[in-house]
Structures are given as structure tokens and as C-alpha cells.
C-alpha atoms as a PDB file:
ATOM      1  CA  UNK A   1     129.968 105.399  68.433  1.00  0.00           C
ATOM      2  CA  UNK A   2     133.483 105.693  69.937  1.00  0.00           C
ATOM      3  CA  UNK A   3     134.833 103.604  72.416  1.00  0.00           C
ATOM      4  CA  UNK A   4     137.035 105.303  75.255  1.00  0.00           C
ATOM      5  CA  UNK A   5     140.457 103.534  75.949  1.00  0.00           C
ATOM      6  CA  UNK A   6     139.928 103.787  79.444  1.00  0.00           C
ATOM      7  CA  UNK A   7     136.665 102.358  79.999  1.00  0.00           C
ATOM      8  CA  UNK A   8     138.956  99.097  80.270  1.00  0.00           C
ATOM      9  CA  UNK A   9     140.226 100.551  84.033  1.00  0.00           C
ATOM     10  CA  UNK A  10     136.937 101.850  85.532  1.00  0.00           C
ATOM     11  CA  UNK A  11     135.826 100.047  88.398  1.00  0.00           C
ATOM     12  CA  UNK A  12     136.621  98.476  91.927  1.00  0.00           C
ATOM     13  CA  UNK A  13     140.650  97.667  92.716  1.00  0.00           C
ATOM     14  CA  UNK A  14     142.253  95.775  95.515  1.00  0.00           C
ATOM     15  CA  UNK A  15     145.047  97.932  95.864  1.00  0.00           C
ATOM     16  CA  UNK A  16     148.254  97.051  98.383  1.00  0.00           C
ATOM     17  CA  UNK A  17     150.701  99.863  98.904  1.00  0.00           C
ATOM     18  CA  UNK A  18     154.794  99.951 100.364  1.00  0.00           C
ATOM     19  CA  UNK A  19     155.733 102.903 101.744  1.00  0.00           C
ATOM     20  CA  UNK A  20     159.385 103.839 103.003  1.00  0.00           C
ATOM     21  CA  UNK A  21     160.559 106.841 104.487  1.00  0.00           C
ATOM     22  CA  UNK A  22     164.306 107.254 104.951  1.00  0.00           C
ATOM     23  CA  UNK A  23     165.389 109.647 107.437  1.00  0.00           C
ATOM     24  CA  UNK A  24     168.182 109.767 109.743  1.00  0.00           C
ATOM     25  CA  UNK A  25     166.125 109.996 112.919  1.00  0.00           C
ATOM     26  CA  UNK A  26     162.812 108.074 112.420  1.00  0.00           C
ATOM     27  CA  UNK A  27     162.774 105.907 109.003  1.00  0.00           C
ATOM     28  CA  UNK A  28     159.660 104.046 109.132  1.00  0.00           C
ATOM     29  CA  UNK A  29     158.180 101.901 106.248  1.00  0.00           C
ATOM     30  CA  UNK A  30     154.690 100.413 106.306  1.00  0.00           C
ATOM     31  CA  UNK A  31     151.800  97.917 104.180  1.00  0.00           C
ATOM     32  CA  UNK A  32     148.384  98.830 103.193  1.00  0.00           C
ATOM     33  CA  UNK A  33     145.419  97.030 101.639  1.00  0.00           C
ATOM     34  CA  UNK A  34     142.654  98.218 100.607  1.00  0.00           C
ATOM     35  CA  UNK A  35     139.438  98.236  98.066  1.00  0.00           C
ATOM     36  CA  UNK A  36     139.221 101.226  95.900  1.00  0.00           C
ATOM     37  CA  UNK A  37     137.532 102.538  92.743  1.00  0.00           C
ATOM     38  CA  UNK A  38     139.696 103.731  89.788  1.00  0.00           C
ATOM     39  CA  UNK A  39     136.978 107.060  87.797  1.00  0.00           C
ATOM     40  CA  UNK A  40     137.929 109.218  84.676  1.00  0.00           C
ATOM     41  CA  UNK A  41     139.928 112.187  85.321  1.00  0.00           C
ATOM     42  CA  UNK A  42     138.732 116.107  85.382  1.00  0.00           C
ATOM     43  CA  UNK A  43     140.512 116.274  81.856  1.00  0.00           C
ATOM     44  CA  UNK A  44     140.748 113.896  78.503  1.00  0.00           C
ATOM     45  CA  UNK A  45     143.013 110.936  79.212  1.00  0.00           C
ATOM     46  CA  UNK A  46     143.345 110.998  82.457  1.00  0.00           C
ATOM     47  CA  UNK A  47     142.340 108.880  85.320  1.00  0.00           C
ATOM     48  CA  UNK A  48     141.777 108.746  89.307  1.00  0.00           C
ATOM     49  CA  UNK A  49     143.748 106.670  90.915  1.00  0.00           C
ATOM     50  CA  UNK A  50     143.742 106.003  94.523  1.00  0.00           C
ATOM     51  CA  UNK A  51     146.887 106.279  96.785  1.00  0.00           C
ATOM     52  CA  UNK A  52     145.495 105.176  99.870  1.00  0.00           C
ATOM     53  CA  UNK A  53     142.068 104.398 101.595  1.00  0.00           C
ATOM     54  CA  UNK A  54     139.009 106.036 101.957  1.00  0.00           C
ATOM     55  CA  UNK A  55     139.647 107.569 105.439  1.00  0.00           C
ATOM     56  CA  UNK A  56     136.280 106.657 107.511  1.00  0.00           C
ATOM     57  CA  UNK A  57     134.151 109.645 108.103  1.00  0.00           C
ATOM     58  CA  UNK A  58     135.365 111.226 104.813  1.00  0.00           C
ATOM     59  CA  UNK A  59     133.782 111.205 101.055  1.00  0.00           C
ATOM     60  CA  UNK A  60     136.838 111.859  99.817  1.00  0.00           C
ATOM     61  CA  UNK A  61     139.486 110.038  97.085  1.00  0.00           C
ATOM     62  CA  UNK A  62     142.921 109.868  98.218  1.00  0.00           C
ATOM     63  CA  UNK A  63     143.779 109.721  94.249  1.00  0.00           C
ATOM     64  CA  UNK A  64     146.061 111.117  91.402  1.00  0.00           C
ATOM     65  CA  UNK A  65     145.273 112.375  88.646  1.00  0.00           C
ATOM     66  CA  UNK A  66     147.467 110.116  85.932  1.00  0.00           C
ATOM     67  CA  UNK A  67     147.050 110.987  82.234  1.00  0.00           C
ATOM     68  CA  UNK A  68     147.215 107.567  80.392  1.00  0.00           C
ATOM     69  CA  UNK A  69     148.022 106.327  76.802  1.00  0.00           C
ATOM     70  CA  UNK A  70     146.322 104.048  74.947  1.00  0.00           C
ATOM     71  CA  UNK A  71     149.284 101.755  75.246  1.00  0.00           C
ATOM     72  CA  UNK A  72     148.578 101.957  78.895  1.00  0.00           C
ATOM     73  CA  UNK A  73     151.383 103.731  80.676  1.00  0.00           C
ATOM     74  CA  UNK A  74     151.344 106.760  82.724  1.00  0.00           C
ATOM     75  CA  UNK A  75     152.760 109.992  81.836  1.00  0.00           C
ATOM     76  CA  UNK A  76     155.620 110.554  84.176  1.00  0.00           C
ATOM     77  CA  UNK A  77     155.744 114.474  83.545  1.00  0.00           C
ATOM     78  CA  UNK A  78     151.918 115.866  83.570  1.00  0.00           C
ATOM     79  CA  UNK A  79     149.327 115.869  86.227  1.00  0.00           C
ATOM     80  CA  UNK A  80     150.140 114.526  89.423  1.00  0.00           C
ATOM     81  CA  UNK A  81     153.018 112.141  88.304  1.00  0.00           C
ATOM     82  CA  UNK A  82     155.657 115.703  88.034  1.00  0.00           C
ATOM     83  CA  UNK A  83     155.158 116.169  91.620  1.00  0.00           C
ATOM     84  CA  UNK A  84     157.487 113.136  92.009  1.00  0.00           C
ATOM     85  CA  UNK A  85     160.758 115.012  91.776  1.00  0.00           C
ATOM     86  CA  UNK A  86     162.821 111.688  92.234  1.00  0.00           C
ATOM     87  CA  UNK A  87     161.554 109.137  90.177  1.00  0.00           C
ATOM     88  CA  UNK A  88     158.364 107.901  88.492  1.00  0.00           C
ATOM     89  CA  UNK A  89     157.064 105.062  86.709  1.00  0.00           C
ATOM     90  CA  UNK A  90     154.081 103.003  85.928  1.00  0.00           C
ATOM     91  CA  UNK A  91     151.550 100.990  83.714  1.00  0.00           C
ATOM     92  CA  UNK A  92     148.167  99.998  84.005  1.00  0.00           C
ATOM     93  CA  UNK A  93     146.054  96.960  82.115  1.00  0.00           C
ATOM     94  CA  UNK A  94     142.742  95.997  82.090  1.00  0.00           C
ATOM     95  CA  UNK A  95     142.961  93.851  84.950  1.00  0.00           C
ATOM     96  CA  UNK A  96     146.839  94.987  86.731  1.00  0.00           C
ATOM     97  CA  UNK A  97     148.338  98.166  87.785  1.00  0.00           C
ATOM     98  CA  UNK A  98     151.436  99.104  88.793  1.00  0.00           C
ATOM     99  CA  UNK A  99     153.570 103.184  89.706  1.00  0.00           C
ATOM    100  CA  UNK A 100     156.724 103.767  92.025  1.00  0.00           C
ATOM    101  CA  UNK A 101     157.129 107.118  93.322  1.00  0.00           C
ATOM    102  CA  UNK A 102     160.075 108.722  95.295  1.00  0.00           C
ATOM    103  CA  UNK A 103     160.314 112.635  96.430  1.00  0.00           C
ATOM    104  CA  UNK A 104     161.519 114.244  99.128  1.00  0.00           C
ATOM    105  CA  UNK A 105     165.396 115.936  99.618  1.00  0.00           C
ATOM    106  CA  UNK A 106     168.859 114.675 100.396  1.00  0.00           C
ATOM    107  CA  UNK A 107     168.086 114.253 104.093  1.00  0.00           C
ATOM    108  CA  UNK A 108     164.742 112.355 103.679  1.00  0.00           C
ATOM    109  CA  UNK A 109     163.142 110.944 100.948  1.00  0.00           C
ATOM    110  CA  UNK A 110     159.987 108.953 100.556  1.00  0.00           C
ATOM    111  CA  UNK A 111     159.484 106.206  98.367  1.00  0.00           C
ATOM    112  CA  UNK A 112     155.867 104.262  97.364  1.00  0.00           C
ATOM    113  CA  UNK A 113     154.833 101.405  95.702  1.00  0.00           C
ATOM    114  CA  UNK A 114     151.484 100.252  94.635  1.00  0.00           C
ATOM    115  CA  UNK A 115     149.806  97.129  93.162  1.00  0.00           C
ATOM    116  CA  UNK A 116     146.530  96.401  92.191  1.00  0.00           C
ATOM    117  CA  UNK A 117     144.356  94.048  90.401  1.00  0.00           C
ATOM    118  CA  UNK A 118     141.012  94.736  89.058  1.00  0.00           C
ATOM    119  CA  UNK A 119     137.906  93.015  91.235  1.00  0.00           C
ATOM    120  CA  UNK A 120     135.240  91.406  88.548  1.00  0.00           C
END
């Protein structure tokens, strides 16, 4: 019987989140902690990996779709990672996680880190 890579990451994550938006009218920047649960992805090495809360009043993931290797980094240019069209990069471990994104244009751009660690 075969063992999936990934069944390492499964589970429930205390995730914390920075988030900075530069703009030359409003730049804002702001925390976020929350408890989340890290699934397999729609397609073969991939998995779900929540961005933000579940909003209350919604069944819904605020996740990307990452597409991991067995080394555990994320592919920065399939799935959701491309959309980044600044910069991505990130890892995960059985227990640790870890992606920076930044998007946006050369009047605003966005920029987001997130953290978690693995709840036992």
C-alpha cells in the first residue's frame, strides 16, 4: 500500500497572516489569526491551503490550491501560486508552513505573509 507525501500536512493549522497594501492614498497593513484546516487538492499533488478565516455564516475555504513536492516546497508557477505576478515563495513541513505573495501594479501593490504551525 502506498503512502501519500502529503498525508504529513492534513489537518488543523493556527495560521497568522501580514498583509500590506501600498498605495499612494490609503496604504493600510493588518494581522490575522486564525484556526484552519489544510485538505488535498482537486488534482494529484496539490493541497488547500487557507489564506484567511472561515468568514462566519459561510461554508466556505478561503484557500489556494498549491501543488507540492515531496521535498516540501510549493510550486511558484502552477495553480494558484502564478496568480502572484510579483513574487512567490514558500515551503511547508510536517508541523511549519511558510509562502510570501506580492501582486498588484506600479501604483499599488499588495504583499502577504503567512505562518503556521500544525495543531496535534
Amino acid at each position: 500500500q502506498c503512502i501519500d507525501y502529503r498525508d504529513q500536512y492534513i489537518g488543523d493549522w493556527e495560521f497568522n497572516s501580514y498583509t500590506a497594501v501600498s498605495h499612494p492614498y490609503d496604504p493600510s497593513s493588518s494581522d490575522q489569526n486564525w484556526i484552519g484546516e489544510i485538505t488535498y487538492g482537486n488534482s494529484d499533488s496539490t493541497l488547500f491551503i487557507p489564506h484567511g478565516p472561515i468568514i462566519e455564516g459561510y461554508d466556505y475555504c478561503f484557500c489556494y490550491e498549491f501543488k507540492i513536492n515531496i521535498a516540501g516546497e510549493i510550486n511558484d508557477d502552477t495553480y494558484d501560486a502564478n496568480n502572484f505576478n510579483y513574487y512567490f515563495d514558500g515551503y511547508i513541513n510536517a508541523d511549519s508552513l511558510y509562502y510570501s505573495t506580492a501582486e498588484g501594479s506600479p501604483f499599488s501593490a499588495t504583499s502577504q505573509t503567512i505562518y503556521g504551525s500544525k495543531i496535534y
